[in-house]
Protein backbone atom coordinates (compact mmCIF):
# COMPACT_ATOMS: atom_id res chain seq x y z
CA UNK A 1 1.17 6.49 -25.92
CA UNK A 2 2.04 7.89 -22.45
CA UNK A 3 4.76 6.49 -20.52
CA UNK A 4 5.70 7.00 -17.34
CA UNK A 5 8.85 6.15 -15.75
CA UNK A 6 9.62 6.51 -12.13
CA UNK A 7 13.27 6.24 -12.72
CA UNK A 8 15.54 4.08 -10.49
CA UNK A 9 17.24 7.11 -8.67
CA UNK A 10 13.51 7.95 -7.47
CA UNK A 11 12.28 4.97 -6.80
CA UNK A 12 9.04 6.59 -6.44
CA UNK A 13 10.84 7.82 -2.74
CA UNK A 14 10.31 11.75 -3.94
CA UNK A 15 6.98 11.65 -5.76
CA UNK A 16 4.84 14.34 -4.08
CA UNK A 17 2.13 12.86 -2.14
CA UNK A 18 -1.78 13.90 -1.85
CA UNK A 19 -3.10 13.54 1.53
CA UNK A 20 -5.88 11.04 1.61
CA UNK A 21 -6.44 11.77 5.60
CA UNK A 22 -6.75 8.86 8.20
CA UNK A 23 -6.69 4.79 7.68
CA UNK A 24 -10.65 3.57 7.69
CA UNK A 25 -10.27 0.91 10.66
CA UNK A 26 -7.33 2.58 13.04
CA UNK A 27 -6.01 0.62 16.06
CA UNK A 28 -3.28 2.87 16.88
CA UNK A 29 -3.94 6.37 18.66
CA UNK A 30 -3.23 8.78 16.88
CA UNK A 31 -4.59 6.98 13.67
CA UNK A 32 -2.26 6.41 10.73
CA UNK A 33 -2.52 8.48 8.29
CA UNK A 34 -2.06 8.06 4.31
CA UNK A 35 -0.67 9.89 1.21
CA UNK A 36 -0.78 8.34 -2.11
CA UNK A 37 -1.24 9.41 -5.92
CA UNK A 38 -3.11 7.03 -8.81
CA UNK A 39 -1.14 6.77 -11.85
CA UNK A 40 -3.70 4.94 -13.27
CA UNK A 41 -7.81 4.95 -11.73
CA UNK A 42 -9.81 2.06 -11.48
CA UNK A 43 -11.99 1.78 -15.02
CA UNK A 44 -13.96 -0.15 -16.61
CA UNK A 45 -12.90 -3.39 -14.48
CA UNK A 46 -9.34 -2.40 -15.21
CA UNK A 47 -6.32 -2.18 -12.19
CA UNK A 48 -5.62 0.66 -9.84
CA UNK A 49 -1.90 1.71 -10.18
CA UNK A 50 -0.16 4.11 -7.63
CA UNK A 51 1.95 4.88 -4.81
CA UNK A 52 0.57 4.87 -1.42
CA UNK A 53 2.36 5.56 1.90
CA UNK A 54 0.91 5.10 5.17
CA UNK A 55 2.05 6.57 9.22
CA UNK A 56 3.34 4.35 11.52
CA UNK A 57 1.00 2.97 13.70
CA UNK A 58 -1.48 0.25 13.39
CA UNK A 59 -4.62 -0.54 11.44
CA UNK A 60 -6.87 -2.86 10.12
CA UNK A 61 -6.75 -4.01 6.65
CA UNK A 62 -10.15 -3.30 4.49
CA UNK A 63 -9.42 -3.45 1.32
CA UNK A 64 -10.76 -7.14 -0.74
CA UNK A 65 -9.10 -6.96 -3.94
CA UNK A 66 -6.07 -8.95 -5.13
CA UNK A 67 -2.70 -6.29 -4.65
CA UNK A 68 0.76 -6.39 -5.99
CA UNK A 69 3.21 -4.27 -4.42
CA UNK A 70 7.00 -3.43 -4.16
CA UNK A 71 7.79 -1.37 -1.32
CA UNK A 72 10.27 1.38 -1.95
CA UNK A 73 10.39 2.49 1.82
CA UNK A 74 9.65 1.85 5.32
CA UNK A 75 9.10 -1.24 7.65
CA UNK A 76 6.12 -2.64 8.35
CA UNK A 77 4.51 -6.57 9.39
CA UNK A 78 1.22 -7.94 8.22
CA UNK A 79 -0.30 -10.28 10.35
CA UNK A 80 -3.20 -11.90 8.14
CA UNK A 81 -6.24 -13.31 9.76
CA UNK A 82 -5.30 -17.09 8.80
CA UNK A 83 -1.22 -17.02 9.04
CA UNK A 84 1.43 -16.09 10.43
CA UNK A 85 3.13 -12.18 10.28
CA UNK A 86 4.98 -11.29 7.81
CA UNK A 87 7.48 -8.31 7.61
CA UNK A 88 8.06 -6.42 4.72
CA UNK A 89 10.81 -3.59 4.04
CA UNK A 90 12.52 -1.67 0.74
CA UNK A 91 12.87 -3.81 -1.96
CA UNK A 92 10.23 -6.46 -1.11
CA UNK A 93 7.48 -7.10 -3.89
CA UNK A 94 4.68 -9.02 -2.48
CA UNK A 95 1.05 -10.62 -3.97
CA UNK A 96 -1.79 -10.06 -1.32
CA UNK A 97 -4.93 -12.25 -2.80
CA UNK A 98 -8.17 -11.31 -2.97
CA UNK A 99 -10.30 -11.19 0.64
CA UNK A 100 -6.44 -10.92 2.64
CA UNK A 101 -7.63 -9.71 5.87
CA UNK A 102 -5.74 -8.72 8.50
CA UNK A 103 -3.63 -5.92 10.96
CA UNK A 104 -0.90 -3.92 9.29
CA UNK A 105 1.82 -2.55 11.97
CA UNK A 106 3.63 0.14 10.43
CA UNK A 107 7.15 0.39 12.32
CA UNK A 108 8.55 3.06 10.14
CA UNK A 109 6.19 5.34 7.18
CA UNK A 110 5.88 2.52 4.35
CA UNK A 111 5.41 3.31 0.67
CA UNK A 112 4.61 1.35 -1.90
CA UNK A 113 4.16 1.07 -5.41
CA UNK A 114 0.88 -0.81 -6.09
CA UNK A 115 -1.41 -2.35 -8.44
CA UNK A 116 -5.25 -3.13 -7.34
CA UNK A 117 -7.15 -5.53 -9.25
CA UNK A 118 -10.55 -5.70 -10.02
CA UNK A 119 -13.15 -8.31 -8.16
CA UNK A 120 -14.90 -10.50 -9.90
């Protein structure tokens, strides 16, 4: 069995980072852009598990599956399509649905811890 542990005094803050280039839908000039590593690919209708961190700027969110997430860094406000915004900052663990659509404002570089789940 392989564990991995990102330990409290890390708080996945210092993993190194691949760059995964620009956000898909920018509104912000220059476009944010994102690092991230997958602990644990998409398979076989299984989650996505990883730590993503994105610019500031602005962008427009694409992605439809459900999301849990506990950000570790940053400030940012999601304004969904159907509600009001909603900020988020270290230490926040949110549930995005499935089909949450909306702008993410990224005030200061945000990363996350997250887990993707598979659609239906």
């Amino acid at each position: 069995m392989r564990i991995l542990k990102l330990a409290a005094s890390t708080a996945a803050a210092s993993v190194t980072l691949e760059d995964w280039g620009p956000v898909g839908l920018p509104l912000s000039d220059p476009p944010c852009r994102l690092r991230g590593m997958k602990f644990m690919p998409a398979a076989d209708g299984g989650p996505e598990v990883g730590v993503w961190e994105c610019s500031p700027g602005r962008y427009r969110r694409q992605i439809r599956n459900a999301e849990a997430i506990h950000v570790v860094a940053g400030q940012a406000t999601f304004t969904p399509d159907d509600g009001p915004p909603v900020r988020l900052g270290a230490g926040d663990v949110f549930h995005f649905a499935a089909d949450t659509m909306g702008v993410w404002e990224i005030v200061i570089a945000l990363r996350k811890v997250y887990v993707l789940f598979a659609l239906d």
